[in-house]
N, C-alpha and C. Protein backbone atom coordinates (compact mmCIF):
# COMPACT_ATOMS: atom_id res chain seq x y z
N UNK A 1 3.51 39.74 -6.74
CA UNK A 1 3.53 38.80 -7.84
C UNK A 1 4.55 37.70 -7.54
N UNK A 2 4.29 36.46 -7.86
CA UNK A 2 5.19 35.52 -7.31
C UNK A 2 6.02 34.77 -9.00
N UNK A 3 7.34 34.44 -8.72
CA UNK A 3 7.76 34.11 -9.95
C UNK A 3 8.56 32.96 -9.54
N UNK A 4 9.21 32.25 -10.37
CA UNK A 4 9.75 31.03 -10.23
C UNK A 4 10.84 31.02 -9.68
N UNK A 5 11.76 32.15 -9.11
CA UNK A 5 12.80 32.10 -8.77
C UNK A 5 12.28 31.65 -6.99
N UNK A 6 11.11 32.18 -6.90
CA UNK A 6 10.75 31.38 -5.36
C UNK A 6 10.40 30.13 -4.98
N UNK A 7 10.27 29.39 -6.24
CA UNK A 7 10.23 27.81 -6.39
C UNK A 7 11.36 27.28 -6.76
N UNK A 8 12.35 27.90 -7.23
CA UNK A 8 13.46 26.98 -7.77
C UNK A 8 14.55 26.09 -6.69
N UNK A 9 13.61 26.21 -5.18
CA UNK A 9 14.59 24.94 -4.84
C UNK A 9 13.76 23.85 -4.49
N UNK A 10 12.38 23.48 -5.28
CA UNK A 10 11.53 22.48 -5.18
C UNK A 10 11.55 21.81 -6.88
N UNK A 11 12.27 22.43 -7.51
CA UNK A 11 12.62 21.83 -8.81
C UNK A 11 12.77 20.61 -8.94
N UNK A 12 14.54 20.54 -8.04
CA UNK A 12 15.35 19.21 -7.65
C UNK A 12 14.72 18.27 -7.70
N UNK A 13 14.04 18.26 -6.70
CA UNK A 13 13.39 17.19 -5.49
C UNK A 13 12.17 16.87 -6.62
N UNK A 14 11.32 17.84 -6.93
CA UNK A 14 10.16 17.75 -7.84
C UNK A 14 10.36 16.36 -9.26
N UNK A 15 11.74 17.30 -9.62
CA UNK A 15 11.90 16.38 -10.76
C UNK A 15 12.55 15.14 -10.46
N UNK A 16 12.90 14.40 -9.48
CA UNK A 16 13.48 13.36 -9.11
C UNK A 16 12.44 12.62 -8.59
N UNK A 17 11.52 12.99 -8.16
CA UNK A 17 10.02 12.06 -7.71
C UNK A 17 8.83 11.89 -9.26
N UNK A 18 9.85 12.93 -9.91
CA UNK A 18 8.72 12.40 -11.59
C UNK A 18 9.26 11.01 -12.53
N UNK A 19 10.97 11.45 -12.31
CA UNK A 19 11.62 10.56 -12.59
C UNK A 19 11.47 9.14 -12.29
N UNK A 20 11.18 9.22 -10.63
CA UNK A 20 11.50 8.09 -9.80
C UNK A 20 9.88 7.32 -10.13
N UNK A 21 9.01 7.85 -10.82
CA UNK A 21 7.41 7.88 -10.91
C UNK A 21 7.46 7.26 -12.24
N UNK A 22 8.00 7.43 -13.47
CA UNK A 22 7.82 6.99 -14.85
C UNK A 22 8.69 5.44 -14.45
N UNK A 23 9.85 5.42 -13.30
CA UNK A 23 10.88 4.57 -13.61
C UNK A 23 9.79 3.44 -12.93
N UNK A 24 9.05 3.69 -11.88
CA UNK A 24 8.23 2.61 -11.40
C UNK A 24 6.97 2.41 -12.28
N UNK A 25 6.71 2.97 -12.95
CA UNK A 25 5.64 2.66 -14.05
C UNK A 25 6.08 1.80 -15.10
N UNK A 26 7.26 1.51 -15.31
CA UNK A 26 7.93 0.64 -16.41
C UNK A 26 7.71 -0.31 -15.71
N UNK A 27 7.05 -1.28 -16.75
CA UNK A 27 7.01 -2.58 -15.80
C UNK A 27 8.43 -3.75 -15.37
N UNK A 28 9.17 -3.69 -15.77
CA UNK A 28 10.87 -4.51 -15.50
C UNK A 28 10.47 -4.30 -13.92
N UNK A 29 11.18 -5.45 -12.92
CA UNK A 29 11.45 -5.33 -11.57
C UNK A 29 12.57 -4.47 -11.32
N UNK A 30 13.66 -4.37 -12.48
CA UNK A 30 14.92 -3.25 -11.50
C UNK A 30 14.54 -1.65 -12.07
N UNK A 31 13.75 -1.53 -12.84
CA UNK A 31 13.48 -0.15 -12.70
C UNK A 31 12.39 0.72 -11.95
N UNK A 32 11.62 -0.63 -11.69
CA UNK A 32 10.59 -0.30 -10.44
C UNK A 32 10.75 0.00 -9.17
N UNK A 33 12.01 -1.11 -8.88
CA UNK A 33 12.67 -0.68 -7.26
C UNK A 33 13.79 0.58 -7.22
N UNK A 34 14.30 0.99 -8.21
CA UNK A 34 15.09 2.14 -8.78
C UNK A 34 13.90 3.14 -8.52
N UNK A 35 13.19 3.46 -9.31
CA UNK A 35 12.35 4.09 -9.10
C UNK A 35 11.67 4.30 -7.59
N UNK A 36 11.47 3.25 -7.31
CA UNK A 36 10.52 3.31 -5.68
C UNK A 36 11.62 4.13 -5.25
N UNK A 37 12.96 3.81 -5.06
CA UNK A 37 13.98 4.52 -4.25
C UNK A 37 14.15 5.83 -4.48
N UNK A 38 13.94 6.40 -5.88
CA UNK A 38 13.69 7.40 -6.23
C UNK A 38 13.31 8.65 -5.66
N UNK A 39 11.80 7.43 -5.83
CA UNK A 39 10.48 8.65 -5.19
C UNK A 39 10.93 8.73 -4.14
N UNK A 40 11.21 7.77 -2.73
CA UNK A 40 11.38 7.73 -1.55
C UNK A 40 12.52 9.07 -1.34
N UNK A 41 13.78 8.68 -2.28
CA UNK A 41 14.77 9.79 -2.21
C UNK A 41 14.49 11.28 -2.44
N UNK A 42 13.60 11.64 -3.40
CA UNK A 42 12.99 12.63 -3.73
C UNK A 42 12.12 13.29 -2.39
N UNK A 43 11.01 12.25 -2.05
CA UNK A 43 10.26 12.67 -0.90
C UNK A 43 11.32 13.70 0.21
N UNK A 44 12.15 12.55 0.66
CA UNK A 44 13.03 13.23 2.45
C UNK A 44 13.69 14.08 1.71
N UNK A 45 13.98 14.87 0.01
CA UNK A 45 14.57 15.54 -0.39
C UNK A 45 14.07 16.83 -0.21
N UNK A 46 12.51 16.33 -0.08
CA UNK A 46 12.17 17.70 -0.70
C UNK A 46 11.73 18.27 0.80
N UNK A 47 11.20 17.37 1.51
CA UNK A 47 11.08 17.71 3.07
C UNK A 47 12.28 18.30 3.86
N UNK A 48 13.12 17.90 3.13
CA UNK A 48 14.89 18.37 4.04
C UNK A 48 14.82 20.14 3.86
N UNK A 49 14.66 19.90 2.28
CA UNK A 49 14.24 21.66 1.96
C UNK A 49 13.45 22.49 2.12
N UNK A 50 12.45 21.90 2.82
CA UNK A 50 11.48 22.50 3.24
C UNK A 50 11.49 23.72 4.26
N UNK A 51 11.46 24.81 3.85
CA UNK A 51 11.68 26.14 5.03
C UNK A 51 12.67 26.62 5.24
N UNK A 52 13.73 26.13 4.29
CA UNK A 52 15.33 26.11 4.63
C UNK A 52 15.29 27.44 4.06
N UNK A 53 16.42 28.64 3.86
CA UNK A 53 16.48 29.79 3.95
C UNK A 53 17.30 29.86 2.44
């Protein structure tokens, strides 16, 4: 049976690319490029963690 404690280090990263996702959906230019950086930050975040122990 699998439970959330085996996902909880894709949380982080997860919720910082949702974040970085609503902030580029606002239409303003500085919360869009905030956002883009976001997601981008989120992405190599979640790849860094990827397989890590």
């Amino acid at each position: 049976m699998v439970s959330l404690v085996d996902y909880a280090d894709e949380i982080g990263p997860t919720a910082i690319i949702l974040v970085g996702l609503v902030l580029f959906l606002i239409p303003e230019p500085a919360t869009s490029t905030f956002g883009a950086g976001l997601m981008l930050f989120g992405a190599a975040y979640w790849f860094w963690e990827w397989n890590r122990p």
